[in-house]
C-alpha atoms as a PDB file:
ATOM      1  CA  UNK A   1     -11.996   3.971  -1.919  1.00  0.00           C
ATOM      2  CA  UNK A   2     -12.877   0.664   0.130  1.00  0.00           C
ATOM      3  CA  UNK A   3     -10.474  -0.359   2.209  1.00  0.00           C
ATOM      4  CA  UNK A   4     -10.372  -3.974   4.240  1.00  0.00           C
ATOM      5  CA  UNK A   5      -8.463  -6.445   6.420  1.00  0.00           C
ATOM      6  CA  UNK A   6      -7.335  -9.496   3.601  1.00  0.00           C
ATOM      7  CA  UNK A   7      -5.893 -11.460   6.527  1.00  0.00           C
ATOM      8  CA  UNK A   8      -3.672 -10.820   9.523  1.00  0.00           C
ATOM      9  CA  UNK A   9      -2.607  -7.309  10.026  1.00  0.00           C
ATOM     10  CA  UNK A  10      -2.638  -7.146   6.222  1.00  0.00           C
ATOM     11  CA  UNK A  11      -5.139  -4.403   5.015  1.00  0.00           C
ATOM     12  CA  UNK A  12      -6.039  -3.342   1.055  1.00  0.00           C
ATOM     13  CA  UNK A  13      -7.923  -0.599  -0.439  1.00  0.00           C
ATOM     14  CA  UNK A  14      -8.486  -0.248  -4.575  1.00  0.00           C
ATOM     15  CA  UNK A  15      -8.615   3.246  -5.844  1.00  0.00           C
ATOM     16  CA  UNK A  16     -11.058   4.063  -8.477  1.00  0.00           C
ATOM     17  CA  UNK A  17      -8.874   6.668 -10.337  1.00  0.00           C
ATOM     18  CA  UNK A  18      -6.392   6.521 -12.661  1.00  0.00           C
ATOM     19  CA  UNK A  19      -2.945   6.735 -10.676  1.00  0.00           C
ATOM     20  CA  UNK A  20       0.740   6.692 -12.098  1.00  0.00           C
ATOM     21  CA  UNK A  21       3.520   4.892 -10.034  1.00  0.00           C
ATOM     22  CA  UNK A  22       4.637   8.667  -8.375  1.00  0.00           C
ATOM     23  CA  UNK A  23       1.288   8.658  -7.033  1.00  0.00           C
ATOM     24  CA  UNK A  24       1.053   5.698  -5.607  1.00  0.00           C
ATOM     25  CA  UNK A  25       4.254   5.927  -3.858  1.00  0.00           C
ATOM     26  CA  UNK A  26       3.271   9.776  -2.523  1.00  0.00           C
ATOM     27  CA  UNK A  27       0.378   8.389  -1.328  1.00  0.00           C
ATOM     28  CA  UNK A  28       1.971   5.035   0.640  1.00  0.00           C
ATOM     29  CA  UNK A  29       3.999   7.347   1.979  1.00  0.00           C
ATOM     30  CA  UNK A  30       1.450   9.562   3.146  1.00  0.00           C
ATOM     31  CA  UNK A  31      -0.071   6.660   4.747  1.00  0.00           C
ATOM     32  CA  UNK A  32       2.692   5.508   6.211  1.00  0.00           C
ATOM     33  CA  UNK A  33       3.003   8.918   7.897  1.00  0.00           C
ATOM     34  CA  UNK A  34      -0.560   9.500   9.111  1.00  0.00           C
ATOM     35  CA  UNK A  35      -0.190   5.821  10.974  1.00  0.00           C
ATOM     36  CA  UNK A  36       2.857   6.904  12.920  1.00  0.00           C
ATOM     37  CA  UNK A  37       0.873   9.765  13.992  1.00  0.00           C
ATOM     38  CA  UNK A  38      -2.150   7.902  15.818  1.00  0.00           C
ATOM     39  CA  UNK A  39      -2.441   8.969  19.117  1.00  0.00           C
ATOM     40  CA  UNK A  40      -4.482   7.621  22.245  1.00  0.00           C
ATOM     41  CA  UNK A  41      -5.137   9.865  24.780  1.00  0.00           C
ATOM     42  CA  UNK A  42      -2.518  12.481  23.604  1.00  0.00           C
ATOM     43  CA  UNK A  43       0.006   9.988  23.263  1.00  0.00           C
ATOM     44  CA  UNK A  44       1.611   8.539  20.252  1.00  0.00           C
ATOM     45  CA  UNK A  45       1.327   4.823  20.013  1.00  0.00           C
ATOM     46  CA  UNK A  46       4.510   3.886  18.254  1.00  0.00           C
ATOM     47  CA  UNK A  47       3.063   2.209  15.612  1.00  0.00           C
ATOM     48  CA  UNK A  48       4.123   1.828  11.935  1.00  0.00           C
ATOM     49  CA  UNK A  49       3.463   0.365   8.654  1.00  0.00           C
ATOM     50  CA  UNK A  50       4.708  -0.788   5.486  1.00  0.00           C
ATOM     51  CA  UNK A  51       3.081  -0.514   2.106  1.00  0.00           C
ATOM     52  CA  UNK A  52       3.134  -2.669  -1.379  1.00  0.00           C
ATOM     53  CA  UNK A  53       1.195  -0.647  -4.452  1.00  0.00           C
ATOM     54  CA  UNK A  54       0.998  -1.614  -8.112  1.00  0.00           C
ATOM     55  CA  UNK A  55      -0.635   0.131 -11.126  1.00  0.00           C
ATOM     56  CA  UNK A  56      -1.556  -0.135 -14.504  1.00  0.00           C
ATOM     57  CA  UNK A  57      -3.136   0.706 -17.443  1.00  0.00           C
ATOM     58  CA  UNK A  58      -4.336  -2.441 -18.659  1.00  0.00           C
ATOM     59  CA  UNK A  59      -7.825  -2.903 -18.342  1.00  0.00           C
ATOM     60  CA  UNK A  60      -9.408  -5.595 -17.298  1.00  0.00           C
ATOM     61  CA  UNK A  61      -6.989  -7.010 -14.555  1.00  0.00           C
ATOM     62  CA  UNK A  62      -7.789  -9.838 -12.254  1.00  0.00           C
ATOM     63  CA  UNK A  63      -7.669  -9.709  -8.834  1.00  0.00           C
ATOM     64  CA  UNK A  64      -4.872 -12.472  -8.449  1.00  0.00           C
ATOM     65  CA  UNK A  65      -3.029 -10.158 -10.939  1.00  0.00           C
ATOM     66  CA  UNK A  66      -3.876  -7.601  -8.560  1.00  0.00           C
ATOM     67  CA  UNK A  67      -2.920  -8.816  -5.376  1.00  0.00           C
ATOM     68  CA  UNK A  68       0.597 -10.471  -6.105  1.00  0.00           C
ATOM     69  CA  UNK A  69       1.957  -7.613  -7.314  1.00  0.00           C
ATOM     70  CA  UNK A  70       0.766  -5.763  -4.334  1.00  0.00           C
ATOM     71  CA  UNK A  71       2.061  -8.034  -1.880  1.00  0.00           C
ATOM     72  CA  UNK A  72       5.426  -8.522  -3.910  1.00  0.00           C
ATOM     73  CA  UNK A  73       5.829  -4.686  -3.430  1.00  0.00           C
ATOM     74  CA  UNK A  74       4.916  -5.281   0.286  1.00  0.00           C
ATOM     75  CA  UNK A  75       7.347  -7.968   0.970  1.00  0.00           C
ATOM     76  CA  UNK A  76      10.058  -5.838  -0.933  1.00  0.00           C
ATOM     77  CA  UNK A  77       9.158  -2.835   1.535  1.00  0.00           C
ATOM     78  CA  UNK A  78       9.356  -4.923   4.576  1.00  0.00           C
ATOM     79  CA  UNK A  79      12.742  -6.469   3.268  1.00  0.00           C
ATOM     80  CA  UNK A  80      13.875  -2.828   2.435  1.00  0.00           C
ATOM     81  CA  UNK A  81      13.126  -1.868   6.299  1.00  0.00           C
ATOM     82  CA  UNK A  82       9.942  -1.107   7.405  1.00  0.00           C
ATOM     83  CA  UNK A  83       7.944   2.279   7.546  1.00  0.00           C
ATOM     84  CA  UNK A  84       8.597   2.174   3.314  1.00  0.00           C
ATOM     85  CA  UNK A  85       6.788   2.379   0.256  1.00  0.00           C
ATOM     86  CA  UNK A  86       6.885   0.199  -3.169  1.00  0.00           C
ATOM     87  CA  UNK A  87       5.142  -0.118  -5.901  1.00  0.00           C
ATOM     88  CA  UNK A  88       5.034  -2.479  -8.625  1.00  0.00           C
ATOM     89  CA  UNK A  89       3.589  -1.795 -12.425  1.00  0.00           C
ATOM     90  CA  UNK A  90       1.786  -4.755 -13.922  1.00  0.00           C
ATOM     91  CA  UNK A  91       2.904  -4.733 -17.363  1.00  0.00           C
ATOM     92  CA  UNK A  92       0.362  -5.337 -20.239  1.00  0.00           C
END
């Protein structure tokens, strides 16, 4: 995995393995969990974080594909409240 800042405090990261939409919404989560944890100096930080996923198992995807139905899913989290998870599936 390589994640990186796309813009803003907007940040992506493409997984190499296969991944069904439970997964990707187990691991937002998880994310979202382990970023209201960060501490400095002992302290939490009070920071959170929404997430936008999609999946698929068409091959052969462009990135535009890609990344609007990632940041669909990421608007729909932040409209749902923040510290959530969606995911999108790009159908074939």
């Amino acid at each position: 995995m390589r994640p990186g800042r796309i813009g803003g405090d907007e940040f992506a990261a493409a997984l190499p393995k296969a991944m069904d939409e439970a997964g990707a919404k187990t691991l937002g989560e998880r994310l979202i969990q382990a970023v209201s944890e960060i501490r400095l100096e002992d302290n939490l930080i009070g920071v959170n974080c929404s997430v936008g996923a999609c999946w698929s198992t068409q091959p052969g995807l462009r990135y535009v594909q890609i990344y609007r139905a990632a940041d669909q899913a990421l608007y729909q989290a932040k409209r749902e409240g923040k510290g959530r998870c969606c995911v999108r599936r790009i159908d074939p």
